[in-house]
C-alpha atoms as a PDB file:
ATOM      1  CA  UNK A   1      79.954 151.446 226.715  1.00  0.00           C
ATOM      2  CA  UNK A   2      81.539 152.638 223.277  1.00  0.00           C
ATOM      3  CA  UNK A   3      84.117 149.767 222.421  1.00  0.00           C
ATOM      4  CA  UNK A   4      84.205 151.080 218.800  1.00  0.00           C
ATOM      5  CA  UNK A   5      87.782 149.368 217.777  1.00  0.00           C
ATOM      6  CA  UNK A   6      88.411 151.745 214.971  1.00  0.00           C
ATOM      7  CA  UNK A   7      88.937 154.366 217.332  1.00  0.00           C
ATOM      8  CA  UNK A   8      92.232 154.674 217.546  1.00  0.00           C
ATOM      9  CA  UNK A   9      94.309 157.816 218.446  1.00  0.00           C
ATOM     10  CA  UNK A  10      97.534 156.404 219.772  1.00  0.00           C
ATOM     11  CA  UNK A  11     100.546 157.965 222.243  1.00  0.00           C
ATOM     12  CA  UNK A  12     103.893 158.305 220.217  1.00  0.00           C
ATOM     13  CA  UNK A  13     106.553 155.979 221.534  1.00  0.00           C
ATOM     14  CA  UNK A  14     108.189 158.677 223.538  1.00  0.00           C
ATOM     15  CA  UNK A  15     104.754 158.863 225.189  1.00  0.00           C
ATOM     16  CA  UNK A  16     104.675 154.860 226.070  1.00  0.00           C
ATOM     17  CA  UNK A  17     108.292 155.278 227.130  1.00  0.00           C
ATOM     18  CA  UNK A  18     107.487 158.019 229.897  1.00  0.00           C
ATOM     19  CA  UNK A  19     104.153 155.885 230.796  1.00  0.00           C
ATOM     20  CA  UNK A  20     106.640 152.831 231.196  1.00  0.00           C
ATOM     21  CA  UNK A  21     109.453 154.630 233.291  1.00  0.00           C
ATOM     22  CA  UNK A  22     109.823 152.714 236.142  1.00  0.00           C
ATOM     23  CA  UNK A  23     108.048 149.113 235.506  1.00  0.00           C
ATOM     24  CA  UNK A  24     109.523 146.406 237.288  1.00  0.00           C
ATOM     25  CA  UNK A  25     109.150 144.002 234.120  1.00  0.00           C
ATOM     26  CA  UNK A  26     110.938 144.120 230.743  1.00  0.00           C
ATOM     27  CA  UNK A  27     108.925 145.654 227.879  1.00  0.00           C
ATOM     28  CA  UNK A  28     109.771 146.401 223.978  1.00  0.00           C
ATOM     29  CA  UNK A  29     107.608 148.640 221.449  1.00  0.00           C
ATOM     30  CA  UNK A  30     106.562 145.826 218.791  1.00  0.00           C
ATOM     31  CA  UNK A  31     104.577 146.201 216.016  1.00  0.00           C
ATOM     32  CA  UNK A  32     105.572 148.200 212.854  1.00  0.00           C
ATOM     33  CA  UNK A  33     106.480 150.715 214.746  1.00  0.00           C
ATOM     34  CA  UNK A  34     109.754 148.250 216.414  1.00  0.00           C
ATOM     35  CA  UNK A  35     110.615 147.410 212.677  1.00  0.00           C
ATOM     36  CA  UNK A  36     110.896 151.864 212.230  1.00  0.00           C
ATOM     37  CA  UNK A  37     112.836 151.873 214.892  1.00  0.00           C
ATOM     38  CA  UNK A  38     115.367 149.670 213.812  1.00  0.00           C
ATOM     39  CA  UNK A  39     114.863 151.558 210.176  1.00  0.00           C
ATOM     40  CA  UNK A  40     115.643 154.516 211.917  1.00  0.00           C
ATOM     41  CA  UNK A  41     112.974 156.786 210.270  1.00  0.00           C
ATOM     42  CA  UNK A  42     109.015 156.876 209.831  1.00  0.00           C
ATOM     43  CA  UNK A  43     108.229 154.716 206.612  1.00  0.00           C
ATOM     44  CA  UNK A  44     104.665 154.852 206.897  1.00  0.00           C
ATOM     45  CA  UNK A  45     101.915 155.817 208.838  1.00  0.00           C
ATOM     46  CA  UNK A  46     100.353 153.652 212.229  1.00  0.00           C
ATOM     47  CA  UNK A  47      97.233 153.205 213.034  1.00  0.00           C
ATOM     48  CA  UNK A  48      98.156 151.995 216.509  1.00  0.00           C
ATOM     49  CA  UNK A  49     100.968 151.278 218.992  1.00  0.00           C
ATOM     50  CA  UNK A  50     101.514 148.009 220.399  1.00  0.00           C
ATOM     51  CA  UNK A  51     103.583 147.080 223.493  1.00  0.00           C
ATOM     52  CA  UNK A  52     105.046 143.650 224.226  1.00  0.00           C
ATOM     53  CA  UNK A  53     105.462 141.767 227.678  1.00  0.00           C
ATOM     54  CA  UNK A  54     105.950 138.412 228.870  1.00  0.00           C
ATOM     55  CA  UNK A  55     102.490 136.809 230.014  1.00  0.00           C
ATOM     56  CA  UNK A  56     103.889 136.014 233.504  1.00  0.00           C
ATOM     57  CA  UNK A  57     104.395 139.417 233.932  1.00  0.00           C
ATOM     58  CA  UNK A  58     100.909 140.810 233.010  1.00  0.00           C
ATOM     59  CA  UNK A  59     100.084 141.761 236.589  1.00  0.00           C
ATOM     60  CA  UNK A  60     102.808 144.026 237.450  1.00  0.00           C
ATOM     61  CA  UNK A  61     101.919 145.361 234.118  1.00  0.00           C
ATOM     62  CA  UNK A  62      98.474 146.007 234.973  1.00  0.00           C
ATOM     63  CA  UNK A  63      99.442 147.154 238.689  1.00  0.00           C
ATOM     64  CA  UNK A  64     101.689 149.969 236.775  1.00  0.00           C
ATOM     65  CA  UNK A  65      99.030 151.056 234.614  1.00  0.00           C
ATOM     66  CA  UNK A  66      96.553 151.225 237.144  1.00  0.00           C
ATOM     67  CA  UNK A  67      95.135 154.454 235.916  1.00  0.00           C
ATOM     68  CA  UNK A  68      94.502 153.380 232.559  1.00  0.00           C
ATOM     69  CA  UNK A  69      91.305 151.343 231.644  1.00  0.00           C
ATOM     70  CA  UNK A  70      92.063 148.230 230.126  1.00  0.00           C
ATOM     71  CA  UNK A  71      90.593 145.888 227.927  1.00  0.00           C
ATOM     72  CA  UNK A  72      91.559 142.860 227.353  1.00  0.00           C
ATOM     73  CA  UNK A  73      90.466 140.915 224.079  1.00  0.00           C
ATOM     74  CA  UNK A  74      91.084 137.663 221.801  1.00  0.00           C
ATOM     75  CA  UNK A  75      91.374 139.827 218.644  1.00  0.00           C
ATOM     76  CA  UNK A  76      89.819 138.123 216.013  1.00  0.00           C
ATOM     77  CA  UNK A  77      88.197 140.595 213.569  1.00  0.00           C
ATOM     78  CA  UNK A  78      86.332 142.299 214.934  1.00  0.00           C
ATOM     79  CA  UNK A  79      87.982 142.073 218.627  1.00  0.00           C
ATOM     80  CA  UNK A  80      85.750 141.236 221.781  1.00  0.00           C
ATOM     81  CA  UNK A  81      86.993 143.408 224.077  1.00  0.00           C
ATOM     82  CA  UNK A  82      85.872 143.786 227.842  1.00  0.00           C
ATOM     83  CA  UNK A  83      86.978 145.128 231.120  1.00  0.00           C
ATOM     84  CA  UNK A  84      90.278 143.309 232.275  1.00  0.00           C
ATOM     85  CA  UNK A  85      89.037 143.113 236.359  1.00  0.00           C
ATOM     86  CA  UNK A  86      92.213 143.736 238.681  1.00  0.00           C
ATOM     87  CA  UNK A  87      93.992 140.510 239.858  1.00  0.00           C
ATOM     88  CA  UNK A  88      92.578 138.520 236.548  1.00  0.00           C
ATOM     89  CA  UNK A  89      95.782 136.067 234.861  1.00  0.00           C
ATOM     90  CA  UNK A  90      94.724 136.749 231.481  1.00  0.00           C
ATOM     91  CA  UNK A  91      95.488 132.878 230.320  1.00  0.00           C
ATOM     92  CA  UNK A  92      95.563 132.463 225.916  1.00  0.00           C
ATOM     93  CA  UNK A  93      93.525 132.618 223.592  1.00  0.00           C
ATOM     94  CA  UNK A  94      93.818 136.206 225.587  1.00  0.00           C
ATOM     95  CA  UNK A  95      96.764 137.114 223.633  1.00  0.00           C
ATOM     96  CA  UNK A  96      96.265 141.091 223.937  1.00  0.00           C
ATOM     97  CA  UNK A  97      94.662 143.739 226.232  1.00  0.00           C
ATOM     98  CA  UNK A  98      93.749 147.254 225.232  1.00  0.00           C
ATOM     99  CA  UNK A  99      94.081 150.779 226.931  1.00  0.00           C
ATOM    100  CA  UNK A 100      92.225 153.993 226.787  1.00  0.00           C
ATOM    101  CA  UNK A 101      91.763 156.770 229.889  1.00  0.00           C
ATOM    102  CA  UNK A 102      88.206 156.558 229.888  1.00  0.00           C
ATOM    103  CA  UNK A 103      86.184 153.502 230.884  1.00  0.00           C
ATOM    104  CA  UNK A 104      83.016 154.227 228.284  1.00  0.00           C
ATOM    105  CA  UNK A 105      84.394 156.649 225.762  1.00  0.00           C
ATOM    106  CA  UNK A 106      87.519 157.886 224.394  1.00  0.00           C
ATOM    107  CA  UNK A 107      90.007 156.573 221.565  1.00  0.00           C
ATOM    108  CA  UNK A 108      92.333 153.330 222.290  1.00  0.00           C
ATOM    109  CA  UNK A 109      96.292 154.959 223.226  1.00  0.00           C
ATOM    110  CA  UNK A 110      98.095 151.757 223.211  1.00  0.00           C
ATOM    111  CA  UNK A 111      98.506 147.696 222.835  1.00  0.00           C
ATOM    112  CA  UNK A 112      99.413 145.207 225.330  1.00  0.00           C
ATOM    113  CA  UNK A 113     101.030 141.744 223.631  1.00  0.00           C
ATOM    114  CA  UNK A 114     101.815 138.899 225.674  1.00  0.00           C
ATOM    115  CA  UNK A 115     104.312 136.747 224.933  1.00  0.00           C
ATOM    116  CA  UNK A 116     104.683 133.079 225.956  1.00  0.00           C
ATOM    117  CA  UNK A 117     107.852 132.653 227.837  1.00  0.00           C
ATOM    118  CA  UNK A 118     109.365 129.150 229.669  1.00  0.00           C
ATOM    119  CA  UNK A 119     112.048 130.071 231.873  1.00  0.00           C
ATOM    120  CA  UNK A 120     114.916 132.714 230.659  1.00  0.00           C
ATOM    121  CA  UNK A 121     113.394 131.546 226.549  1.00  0.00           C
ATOM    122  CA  UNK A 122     110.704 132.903 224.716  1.00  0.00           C
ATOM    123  CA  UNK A 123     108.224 130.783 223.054  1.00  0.00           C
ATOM    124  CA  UNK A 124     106.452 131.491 219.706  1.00  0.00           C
ATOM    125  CA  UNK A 125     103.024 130.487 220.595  1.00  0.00           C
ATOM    126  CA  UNK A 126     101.706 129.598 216.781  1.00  0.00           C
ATOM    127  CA  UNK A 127     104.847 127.013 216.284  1.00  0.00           C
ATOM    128  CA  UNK A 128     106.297 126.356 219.671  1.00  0.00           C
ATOM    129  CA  UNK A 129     109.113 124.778 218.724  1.00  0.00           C
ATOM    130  CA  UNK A 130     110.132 127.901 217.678  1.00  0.00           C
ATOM    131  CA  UNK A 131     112.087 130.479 220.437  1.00  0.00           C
ATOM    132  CA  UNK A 132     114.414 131.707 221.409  1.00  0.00           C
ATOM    133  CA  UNK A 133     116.470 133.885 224.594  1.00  0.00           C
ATOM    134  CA  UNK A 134     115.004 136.654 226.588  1.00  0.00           C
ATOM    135  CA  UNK A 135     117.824 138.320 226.497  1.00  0.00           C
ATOM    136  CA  UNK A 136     118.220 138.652 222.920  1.00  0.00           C
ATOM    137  CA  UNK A 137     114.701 139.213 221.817  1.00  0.00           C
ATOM    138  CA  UNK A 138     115.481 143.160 221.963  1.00  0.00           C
ATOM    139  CA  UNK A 139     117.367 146.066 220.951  1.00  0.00           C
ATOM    140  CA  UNK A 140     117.799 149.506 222.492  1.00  0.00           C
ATOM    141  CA  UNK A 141     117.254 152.670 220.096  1.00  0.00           C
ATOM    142  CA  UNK A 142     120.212 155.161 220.983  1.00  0.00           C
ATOM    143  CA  UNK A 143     117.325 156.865 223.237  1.00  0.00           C
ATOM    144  CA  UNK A 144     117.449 154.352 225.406  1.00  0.00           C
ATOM    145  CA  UNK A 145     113.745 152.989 224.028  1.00  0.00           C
ATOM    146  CA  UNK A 146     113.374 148.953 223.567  1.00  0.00           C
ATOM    147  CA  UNK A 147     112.132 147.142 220.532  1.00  0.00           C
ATOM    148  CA  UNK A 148     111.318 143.894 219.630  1.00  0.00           C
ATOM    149  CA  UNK A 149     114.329 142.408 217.036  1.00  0.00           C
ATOM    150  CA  UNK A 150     113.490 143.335 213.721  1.00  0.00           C
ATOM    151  CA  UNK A 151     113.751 139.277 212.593  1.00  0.00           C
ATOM    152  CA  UNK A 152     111.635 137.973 215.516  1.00  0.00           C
ATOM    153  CA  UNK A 153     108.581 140.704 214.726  1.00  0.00           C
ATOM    154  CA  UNK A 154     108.886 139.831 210.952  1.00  0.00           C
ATOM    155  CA  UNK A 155     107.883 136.079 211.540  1.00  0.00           C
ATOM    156  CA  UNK A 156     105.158 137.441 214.141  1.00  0.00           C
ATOM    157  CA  UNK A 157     103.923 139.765 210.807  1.00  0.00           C
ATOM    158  CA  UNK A 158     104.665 136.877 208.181  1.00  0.00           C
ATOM    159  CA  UNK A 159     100.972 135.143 208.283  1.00  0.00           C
ATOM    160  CA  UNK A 160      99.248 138.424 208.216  1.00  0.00           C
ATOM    161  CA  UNK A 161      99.106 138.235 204.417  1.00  0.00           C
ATOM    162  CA  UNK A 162      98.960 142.166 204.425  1.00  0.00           C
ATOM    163  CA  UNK A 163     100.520 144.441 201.381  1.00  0.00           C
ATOM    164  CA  UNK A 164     101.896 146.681 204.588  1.00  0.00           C
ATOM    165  CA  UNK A 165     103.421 143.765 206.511  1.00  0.00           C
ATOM    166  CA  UNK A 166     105.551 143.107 203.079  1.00  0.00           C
ATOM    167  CA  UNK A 167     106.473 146.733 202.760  1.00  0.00           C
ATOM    168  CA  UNK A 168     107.553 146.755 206.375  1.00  0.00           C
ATOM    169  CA  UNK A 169     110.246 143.738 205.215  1.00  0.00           C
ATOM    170  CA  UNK A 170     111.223 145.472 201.909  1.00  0.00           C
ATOM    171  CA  UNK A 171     112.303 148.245 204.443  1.00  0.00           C
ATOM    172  CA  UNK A 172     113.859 146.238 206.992  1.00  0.00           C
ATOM    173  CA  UNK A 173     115.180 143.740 204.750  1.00  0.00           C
ATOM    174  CA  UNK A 174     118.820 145.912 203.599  1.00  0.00           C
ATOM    175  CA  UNK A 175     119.622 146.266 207.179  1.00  0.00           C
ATOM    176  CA  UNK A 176     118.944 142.708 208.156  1.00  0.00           C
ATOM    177  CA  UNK A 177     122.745 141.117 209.242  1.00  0.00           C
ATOM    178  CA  UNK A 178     123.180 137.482 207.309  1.00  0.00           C
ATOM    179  CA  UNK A 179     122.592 136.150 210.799  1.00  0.00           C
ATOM    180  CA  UNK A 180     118.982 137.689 211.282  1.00  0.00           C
ATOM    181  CA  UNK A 181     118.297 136.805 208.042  1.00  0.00           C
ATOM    182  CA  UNK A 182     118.867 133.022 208.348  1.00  0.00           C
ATOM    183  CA  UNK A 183     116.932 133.042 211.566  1.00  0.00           C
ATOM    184  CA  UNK A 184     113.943 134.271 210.053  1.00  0.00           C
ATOM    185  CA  UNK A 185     114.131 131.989 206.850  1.00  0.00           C
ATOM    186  CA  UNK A 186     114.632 129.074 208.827  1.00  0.00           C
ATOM    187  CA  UNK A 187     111.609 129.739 210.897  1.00  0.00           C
ATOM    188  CA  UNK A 188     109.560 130.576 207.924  1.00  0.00           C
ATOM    189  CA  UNK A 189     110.578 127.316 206.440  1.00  0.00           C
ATOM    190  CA  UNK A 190     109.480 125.356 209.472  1.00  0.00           C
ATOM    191  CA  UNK A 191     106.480 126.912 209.965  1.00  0.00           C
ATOM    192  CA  UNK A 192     105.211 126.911 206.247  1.00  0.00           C
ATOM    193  CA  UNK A 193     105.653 123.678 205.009  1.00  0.00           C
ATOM    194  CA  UNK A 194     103.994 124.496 201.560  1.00  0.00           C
ATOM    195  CA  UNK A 195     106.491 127.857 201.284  1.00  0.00           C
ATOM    196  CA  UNK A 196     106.503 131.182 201.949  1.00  0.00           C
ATOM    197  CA  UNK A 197     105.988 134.317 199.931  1.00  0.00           C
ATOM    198  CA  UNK A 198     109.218 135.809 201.842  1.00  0.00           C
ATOM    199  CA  UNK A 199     111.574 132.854 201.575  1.00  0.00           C
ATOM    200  CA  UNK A 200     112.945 134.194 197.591  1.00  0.00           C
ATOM    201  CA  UNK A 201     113.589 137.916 198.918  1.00  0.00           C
ATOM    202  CA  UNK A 202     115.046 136.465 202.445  1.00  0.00           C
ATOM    203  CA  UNK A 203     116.956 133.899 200.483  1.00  0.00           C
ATOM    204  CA  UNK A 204     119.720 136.663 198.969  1.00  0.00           C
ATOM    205  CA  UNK A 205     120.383 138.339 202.223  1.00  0.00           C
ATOM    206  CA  UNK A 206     120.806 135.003 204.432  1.00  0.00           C
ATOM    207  CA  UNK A 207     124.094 134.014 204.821  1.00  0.00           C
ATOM    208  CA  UNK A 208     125.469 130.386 205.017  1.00  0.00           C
ATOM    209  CA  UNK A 209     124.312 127.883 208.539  1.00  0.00           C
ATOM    210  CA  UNK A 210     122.080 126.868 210.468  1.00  0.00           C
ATOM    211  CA  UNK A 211     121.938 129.514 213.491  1.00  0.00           C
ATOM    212  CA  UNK A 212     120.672 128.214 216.183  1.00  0.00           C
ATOM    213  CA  UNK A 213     117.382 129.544 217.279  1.00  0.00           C
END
């Protein structure tokens, strides 16, 4: 079996919106390609796509996509992937499950991400004190496609310590609201004791509080 994790040729997000149509769970595009959807416009190029659920609702995501071939993996570098068998609660450090059409071959199309959630809140799994609402963990692009807030997948991208991560908040950064802003530095705050690379360029667009999380 070719589990090759560099082969990567993945579906546009009009392509995971069509595969999506009709899932009975909420979903959002995450990733960099949430944060150029809230841009508006391509500003750069992605190797991948990811996908974000809530854990608890892994099954009915895997029931949907039963005629893709899923892997699901720990994703350390390299990722262990294997065969996620039907009926299987993927429980963490199983934080992400990948899909191709072809069991041995084939390039990976897409990115499952689950997300901690207790009751109607989500939970950020590397600082659980941090969270937030379910209901406000999203947008909608005027196609009707949902994304992951802008200010909630910036702290997800903040320990990556990746030049493209900090490109992807120069770009998102101008179109940040005060509010979003002040989320995201107060989170970065909490969870980096010793400071934050982001806190001096986050620090000019924040505007005054403490909004609640």
């Amino acid at each position: 079996m070719n589990l090759d994790p560099h082969n990567w040729s993945p579906l546009s997000v009009e392509g995971i919106a069509e595969i999506l149509k009709g899932i009975s769970v909420p979903w959002w595009v995450a990733g960099g390609w949430a944060l150029d959807l809230f841009v508006g416009r391509t500003t750069r190029a992605h190797d991948d796509i990811d996908v974000l659920i809530l854990r608890r609702d892994q099954l009915a995501a895997q029931k949907h996509l039963s005629d893709w071939k899923l892997f699901k993996t720990k994703q350390p570098t390299p990722p262990h992937l294997a065969p996620w068998p039907k009926g299987e609660f993927l429980e963490p450090p199983i934080n992400d499950v990948w899909a191709r059409s072809d069991l041995h071959a084939g390039p990976w199309r897409f990115q499952l991400m689950l997300m901690e959630a207790d009751g109607d809140r989500w939970v950020y799994r590397r600082l659980p004190t941090i969270g937030g609402n379910i209901a406000d963990m999203g947008l909608t692009t005027d196609a009707g496609i949902p994304c992951l807030a802008p200010e909630i997948q910036l702290l997800y991208k903040s320990g990556t310590g990746l030049q493209k991560d900090t490109d992807d908040l120069l770009n998102v950064l101008p179109l940040l609201s005060p509010r979003q802003a002040e989320w995201l530095l107060k989170c970065l705050r909490r969870q980096y004791s010793d400071g934050h690379a982001w806190v001096g360029l986050l620090e000019s667009r924040a505007g005054p509080g403490e909004p609640e999380d």
